[in-house]
Protein backbone atom coordinates (compact mmCIF):
# COMPACT_ATOMS: atom_id res chain seq x y z
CA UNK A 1 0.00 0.00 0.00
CA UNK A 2 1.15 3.47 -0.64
CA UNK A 3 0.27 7.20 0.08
CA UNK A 4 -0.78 9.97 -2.47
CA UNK A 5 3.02 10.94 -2.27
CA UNK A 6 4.21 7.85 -3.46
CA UNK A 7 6.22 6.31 -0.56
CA UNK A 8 4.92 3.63 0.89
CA UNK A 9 2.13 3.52 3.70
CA UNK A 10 4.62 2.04 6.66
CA UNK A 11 7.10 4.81 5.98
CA UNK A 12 4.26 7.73 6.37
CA UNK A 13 3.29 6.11 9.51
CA UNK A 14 7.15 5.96 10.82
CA UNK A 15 7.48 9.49 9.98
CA UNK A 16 4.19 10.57 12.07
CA UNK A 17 5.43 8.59 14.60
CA UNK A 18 8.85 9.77 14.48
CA UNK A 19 7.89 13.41 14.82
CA UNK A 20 5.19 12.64 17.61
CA UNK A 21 8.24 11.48 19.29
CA UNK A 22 10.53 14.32 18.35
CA UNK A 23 7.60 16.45 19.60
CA UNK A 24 7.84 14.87 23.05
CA UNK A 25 4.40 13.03 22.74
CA UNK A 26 4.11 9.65 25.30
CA UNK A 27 5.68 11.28 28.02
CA UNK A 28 5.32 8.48 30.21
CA UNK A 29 8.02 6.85 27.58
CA UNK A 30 5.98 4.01 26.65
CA UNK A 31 4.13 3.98 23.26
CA UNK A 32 0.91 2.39 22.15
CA UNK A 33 1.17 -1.12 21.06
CA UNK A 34 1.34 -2.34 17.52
CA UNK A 35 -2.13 -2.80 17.55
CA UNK A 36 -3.09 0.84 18.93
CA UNK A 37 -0.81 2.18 16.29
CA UNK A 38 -3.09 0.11 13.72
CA UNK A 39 -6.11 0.97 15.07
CA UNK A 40 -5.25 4.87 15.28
CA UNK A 41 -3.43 4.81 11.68
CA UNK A 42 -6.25 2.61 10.48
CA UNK A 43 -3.42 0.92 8.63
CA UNK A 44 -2.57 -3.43 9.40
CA UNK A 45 -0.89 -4.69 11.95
CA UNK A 46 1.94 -5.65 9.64
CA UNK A 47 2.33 -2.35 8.15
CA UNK A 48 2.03 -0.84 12.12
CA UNK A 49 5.28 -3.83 13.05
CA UNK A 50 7.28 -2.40 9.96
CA UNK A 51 6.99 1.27 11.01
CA UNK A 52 8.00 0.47 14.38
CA UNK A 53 11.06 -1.44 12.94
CA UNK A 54 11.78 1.95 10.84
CA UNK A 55 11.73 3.77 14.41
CA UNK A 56 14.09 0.84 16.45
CA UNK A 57 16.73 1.08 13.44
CA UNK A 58 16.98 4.71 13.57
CA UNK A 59 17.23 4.62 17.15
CA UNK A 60 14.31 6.30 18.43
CA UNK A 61 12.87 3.41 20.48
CA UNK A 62 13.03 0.22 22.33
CA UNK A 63 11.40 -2.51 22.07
CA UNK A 64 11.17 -4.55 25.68
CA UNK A 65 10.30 -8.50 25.52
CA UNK A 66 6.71 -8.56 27.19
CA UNK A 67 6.33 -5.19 27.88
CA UNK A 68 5.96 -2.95 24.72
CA UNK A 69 8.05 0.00 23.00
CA UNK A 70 9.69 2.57 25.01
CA UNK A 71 11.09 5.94 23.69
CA UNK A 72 14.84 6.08 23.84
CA UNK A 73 15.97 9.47 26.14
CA UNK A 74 16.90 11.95 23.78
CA UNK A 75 20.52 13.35 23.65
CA UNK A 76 19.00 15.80 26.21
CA UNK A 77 18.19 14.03 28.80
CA UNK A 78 19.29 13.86 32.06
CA UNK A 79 22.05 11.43 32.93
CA UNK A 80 23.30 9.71 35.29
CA UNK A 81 26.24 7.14 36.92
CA UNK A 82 25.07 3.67 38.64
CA UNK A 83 27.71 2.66 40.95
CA UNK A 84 26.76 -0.64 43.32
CA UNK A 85 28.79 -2.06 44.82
CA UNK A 86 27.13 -5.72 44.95
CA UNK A 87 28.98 -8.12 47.78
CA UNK A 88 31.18 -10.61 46.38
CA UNK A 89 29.32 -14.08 46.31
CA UNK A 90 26.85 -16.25 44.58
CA UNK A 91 24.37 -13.92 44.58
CA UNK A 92 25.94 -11.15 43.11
CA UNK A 93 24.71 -10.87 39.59
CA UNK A 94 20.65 -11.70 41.00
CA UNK A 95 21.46 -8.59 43.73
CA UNK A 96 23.06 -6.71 40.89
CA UNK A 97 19.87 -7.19 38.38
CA UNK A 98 17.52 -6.55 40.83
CA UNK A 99 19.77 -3.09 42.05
CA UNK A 100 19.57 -2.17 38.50
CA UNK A 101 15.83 -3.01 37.51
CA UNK A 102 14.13 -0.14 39.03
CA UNK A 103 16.15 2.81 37.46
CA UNK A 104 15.62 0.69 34.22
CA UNK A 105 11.98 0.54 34.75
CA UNK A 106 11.55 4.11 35.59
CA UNK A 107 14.18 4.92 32.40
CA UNK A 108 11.39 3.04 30.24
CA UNK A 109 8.63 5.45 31.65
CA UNK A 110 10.43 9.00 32.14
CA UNK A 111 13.58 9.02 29.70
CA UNK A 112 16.84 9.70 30.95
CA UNK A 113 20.17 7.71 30.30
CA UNK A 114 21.87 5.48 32.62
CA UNK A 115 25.88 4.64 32.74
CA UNK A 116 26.15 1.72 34.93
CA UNK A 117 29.81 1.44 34.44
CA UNK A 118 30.66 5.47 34.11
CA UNK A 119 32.80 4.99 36.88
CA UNK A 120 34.66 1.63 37.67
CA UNK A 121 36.06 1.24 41.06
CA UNK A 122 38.52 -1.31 42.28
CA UNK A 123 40.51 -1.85 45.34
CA UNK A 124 43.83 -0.61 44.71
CA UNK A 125 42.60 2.70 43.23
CA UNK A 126 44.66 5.56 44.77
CA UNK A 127 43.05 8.98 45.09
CA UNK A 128 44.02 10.17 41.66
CA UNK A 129 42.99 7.16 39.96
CA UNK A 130 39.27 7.68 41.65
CA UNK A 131 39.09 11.63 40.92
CA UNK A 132 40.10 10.71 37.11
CA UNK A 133 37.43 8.53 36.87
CA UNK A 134 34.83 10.63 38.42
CA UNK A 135 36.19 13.69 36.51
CA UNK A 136 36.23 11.81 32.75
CA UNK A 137 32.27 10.97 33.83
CA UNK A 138 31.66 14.57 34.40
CA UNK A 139 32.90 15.35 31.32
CA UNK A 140 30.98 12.83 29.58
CA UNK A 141 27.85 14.75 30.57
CA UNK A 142 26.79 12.25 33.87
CA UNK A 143 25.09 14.47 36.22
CA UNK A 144 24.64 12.67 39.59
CA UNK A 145 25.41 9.34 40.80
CA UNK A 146 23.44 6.80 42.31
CA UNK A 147 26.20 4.93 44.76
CA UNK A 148 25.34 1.71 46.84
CA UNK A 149 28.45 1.56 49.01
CA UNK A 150 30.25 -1.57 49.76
CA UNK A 151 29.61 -3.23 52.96
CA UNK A 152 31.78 -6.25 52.83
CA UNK A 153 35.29 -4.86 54.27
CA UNK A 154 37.03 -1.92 55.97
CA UNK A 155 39.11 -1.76 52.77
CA UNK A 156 36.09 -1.86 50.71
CA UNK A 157 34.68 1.44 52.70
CA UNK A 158 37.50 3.22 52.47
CA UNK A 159 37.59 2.88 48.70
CA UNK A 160 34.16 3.95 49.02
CA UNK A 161 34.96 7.30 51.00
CA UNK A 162 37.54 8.03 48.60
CA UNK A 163 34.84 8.10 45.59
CA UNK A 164 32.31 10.14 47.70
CA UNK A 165 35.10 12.47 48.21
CA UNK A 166 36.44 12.84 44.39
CA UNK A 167 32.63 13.07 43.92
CA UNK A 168 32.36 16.31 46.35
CA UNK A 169 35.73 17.75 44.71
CA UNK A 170 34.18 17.56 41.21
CA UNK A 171 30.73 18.89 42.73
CA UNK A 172 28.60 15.88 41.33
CA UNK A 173 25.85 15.18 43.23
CA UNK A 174 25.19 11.57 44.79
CA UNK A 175 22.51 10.06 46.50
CA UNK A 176 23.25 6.64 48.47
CA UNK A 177 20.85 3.53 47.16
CA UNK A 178 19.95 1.42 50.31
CA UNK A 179 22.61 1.88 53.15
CA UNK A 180 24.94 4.31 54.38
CA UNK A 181 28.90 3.50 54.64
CA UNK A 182 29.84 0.52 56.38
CA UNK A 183 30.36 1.47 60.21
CA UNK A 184 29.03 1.49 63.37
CA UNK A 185 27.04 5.01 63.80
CA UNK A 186 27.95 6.81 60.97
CA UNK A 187 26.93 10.44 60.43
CA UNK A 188 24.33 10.69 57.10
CA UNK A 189 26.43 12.81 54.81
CA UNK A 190 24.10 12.38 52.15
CA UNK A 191 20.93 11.70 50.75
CA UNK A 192 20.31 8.17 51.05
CA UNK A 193 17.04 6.20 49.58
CA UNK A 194 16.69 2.41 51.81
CA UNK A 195 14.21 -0.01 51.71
CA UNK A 196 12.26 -0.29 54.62
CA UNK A 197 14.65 -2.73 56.50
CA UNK A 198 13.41 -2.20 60.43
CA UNK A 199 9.40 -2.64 59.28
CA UNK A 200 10.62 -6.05 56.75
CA UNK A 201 12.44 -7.65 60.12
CA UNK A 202 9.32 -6.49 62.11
CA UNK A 203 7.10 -8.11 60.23
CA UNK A 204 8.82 -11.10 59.74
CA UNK A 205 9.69 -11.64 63.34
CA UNK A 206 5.88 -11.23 64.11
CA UNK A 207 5.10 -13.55 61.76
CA UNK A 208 6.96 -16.02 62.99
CA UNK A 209 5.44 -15.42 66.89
CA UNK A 210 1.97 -15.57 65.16
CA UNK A 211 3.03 -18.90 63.90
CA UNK A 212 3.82 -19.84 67.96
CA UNK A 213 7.79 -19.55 67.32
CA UNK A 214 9.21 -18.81 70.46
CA UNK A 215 12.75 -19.05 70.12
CA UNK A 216 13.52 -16.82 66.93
CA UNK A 217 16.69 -15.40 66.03
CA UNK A 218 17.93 -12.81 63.25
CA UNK A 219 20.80 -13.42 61.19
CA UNK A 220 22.87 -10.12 59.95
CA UNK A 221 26.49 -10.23 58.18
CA UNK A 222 28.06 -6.56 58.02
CA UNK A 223 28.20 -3.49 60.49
CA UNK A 224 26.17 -1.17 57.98
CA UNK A 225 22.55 0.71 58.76
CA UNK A 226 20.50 -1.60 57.01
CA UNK A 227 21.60 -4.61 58.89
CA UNK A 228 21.52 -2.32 62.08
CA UNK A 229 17.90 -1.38 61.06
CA UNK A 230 16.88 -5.13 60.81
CA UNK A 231 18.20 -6.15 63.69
CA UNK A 232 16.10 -2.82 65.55
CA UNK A 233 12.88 -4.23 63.74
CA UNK A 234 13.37 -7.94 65.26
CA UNK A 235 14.37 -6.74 68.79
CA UNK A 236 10.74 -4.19 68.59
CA UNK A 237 8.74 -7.22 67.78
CA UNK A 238 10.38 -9.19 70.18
CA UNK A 239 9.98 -6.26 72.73
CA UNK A 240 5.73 -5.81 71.58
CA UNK A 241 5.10 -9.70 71.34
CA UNK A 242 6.74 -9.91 74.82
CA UNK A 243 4.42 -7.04 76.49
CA UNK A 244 1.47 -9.12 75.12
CA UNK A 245 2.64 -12.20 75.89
CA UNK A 246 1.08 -12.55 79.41
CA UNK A 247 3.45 -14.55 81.41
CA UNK A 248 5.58 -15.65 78.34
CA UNK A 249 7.79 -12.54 77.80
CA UNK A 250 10.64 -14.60 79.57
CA UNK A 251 10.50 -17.01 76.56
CA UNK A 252 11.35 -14.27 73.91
CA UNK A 253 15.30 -13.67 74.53
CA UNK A 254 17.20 -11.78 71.49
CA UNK A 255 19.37 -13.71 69.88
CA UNK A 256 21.61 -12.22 66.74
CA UNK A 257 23.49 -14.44 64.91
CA UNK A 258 26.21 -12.79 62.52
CA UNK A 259 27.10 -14.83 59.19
CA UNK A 260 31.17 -14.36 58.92
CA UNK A 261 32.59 -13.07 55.94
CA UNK A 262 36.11 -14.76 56.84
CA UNK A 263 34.70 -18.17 56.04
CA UNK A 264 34.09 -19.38 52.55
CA UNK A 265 30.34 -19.35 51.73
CA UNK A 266 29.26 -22.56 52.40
CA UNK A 267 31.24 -23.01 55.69
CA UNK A 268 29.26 -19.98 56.81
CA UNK A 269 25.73 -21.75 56.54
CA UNK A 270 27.16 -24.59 58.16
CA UNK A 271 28.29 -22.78 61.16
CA UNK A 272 25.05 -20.88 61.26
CA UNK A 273 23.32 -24.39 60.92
CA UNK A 274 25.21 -25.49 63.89
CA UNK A 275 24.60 -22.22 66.09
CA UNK A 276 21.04 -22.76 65.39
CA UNK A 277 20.96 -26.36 66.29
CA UNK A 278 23.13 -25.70 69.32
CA UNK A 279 20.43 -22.92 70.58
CA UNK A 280 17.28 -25.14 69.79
CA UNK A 281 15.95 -22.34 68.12
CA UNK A 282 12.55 -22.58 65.89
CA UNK A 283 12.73 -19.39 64.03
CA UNK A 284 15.39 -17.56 62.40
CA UNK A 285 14.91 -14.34 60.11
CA UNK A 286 18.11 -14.28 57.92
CA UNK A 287 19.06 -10.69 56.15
CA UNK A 288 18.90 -12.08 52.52
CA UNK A 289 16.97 -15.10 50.81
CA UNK A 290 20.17 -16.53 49.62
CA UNK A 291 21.57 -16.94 53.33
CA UNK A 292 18.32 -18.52 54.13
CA UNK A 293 18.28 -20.70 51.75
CA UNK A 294 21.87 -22.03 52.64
CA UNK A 295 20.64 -22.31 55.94
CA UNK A 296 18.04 -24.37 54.91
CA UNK A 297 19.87 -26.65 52.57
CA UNK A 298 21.82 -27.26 56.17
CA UNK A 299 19.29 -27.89 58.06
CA UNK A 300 17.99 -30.35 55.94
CA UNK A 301 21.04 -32.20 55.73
CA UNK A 302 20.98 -32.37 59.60
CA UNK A 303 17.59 -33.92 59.31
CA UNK A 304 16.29 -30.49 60.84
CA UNK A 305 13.09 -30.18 59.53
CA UNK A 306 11.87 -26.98 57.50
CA UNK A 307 9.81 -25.35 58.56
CA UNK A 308 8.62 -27.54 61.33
CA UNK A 309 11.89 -27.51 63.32
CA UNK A 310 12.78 -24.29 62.55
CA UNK A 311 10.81 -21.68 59.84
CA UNK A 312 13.11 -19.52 57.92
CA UNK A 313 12.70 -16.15 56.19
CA UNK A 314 14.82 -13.82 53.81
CA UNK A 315 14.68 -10.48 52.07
CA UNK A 316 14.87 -9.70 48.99
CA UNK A 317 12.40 -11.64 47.28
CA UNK A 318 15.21 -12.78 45.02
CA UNK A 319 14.78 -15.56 42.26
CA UNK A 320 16.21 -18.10 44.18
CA UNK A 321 13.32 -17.55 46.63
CA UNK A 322 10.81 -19.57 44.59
CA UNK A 323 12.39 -21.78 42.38
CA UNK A 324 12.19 -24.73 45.05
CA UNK A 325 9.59 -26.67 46.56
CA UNK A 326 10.45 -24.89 49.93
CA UNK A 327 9.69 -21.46 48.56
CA UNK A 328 11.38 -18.77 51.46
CA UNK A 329 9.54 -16.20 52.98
CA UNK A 330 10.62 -12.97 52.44
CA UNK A 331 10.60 -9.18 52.26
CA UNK A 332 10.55 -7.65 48.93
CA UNK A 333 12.81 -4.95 48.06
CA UNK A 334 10.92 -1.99 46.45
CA UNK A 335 13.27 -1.26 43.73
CA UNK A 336 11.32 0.99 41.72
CA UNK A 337 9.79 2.91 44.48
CA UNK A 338 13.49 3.43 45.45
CA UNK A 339 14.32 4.61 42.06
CA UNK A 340 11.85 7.04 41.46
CA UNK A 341 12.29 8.56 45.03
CA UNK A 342 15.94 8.16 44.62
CA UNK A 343 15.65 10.39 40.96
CA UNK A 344 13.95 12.94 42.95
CA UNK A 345 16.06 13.65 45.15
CA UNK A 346 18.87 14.21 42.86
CA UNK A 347 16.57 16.55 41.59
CA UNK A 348 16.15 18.02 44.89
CA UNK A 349 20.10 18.34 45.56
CA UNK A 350 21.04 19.95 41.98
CA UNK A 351 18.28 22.26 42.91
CA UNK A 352 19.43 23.25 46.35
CA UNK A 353 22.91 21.61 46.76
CA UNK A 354 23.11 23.74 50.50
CA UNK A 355 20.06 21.47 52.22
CA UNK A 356 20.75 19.14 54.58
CA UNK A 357 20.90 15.07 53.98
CA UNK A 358 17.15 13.57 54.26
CA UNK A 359 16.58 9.79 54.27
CA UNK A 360 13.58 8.12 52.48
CA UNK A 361 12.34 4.97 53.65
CA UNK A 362 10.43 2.76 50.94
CA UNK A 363 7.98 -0.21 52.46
CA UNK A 364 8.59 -3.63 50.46
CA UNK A 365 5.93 -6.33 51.88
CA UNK A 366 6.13 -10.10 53.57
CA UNK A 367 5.65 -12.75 51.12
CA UNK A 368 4.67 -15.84 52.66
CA UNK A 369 5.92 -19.48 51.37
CA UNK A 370 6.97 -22.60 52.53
CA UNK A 371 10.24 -22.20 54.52
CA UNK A 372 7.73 -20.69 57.39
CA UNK A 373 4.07 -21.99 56.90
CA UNK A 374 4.52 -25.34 55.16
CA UNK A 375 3.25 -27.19 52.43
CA UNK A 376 0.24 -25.36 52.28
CA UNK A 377 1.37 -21.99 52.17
CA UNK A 378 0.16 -19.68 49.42
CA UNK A 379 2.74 -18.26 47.10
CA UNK A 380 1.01 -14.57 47.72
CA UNK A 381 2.16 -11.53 48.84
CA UNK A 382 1.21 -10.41 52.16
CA UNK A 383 1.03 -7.03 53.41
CA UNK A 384 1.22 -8.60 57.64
């Protein structure tokens, strides 16, 4: 099919499309499917499909598998550095995706470009080497950085402060994803976006005394805030469950556990496997699913029964979480919410760079499976 100018009826639609686009139309980044662009062309699908490959090879859009076609940000856009610093281990790459999939998800819906390797940092690194780096992304046009600091070593934080610092000297804004610098008490020096860490160990811990657990630990593995903060949300259900416990608040003594980073992985869940044997404890809320799940691979292997020994939960909700037939509790991590309130308060600093740090808190929510209710737990989320 073809137009009254002669060119055929795919390439008119392309270039109404293409100047929609240049004309800032779907601001929410996502466009109509090939089937709205047939309907509102009144044109077939296939001739919609080859307009939309016109678009993709000149680089306007996107195309994302089970989700539709996004505008790609325009040169103009705002962007910005991901630096996370993921913790070495088998989990790495699933923490790293799921770090990553909620500035991608709000890229797809407000445009803006994302570097997640602007600025590569590696132990070793003097003070020059970091500043270089930060300095060659500044010049590349990244505006602000989004920086999950290390928390596996003191040599790992101090790389970390010497980044923040090169970042100050070159006056590029950051704003901390999830916790602050590894240490005990550490001043906020900037803004920092966490998931809700002290209500996810809250509401796990209760869940677990709803389910008549009475000996329930929780299971943290670095001196940072958001293992302090989950370790604060376990000792305030303890400390609320015990004040309504009527004559059993002697039954509900704190125990924290602390997986060691000086072991190799596996010895760690075995050790933790032991100290929970060893304390006869029948609940234990571990700070990540893939901890509880090596926990509960050890258990097993003791003949511990999970969860009718002992019921586990995690955080995270990571895939690893429900790919077994003991699915593992757990408490999501919001990682769009912490995008988008992450992007605005970049937006917030540029504006006012003089204001003082603010924290933002983002609620995730329990998700109930096997490793604490059994067999006939439903794979559902659960707001608790």
């Amino acid at each position: 099919m073809t137009t009254t100018n002669g060119s055929p009826k795919y390439v008119d639609v392309a270039e109404t499309l293409e100047l929609q686009i240049r004309e800032g139309k779907w601001e929410g980044g996502r466009m109509p499917s090939v089937r709205g662009i047939a309907e509102q062309h009144s044109v077939s699908v296939v001739t919609a499909s080859r307009a939309i490959q016109i678009l993709r090879d000149k680089g306007l859009i996107q195309t994302v598998q089970r989700s539709g076609c996004y505008r790609v940000a325009p040169p103009s856009a705002d962007r910005w550095a991901l630096v996370l610093r993921i913790t070495p281990g088998p989990w790495q790459k699933a923490t790293l995706g799921m770090s990553r999939l909620g500035f991608e998800s709000l890229a797809r819906r407000e445009p803006m470009h994302l570097e997640p390797d602007a600025v590569p940092l590696a132990l070793g690194m003097s003070e020059a080497d970091v500043r270089a780096g930060v300095r060659a992304a500044r010049a590349n046009g990244v505006g602000g950085v989004f920086f999950l600091p290390s928390r596996y070593s003191d040599e790992e934080m101090r790389l970390d402060e010497r980044f923040l610092a090169a970042c100050r000297a070159e006056s590029v804004p950051v704003v901390i994803m999830e916790r602050n610098l590894r240490g005990t008490n550490r001043d906020l020096e900037y803004d920092l976006v966490a998931g809700d860490d002290l209500d996810g160990a809250a509401r796990a811990t209760r869940h677990l005394l709803d389910l008549g657990r009475r000996r329930v630990a929780v299971v943290v593995g670095s001196p940072t805030s958001s293992h302090n903060d989950r370790v604060a949300g376990y000792l305030h259900a303890l400390h609320t469950a015990a004040q309504d416990a009527s004559g059993r608040a002697a039954e509900l003594k704190p125990v924290v556990l602390y997986q060691s980073h000086d072991l190799p992985t596996r010895d760690s869940y075995v050790r933790l496997a032991d100290q929970v044997r060893k304390l006869r404890l029948d609940g234990v809320v571990c700070y990540q699913d893939y901890t509880a799940m090596g926990l509960i691979i050890e258990l097993l292997a003791r003949g511990t029964k999970v969860p009718d020994d002992v019921a586990v939960t995690g955080f995270d909700d990571l895939p690893i979480g429900n790919l077994f037939t003991i699915g593992i509790t757990t408490y999501t991590y919001p990682s769009e919410g912490m995008a988008e309130q992450a992007v605005r308060l970049m937006r917030e600093r540029m504006k006012d760079p003089a204001r003082p740090p603010l924290k933002v808190v983002v609620p995730g929510r329990l998700i109930v499976r096997e490793s604490s209710a059994g067999a006939a737990a439903p794979r559902t989320a659960n707001g608790g």
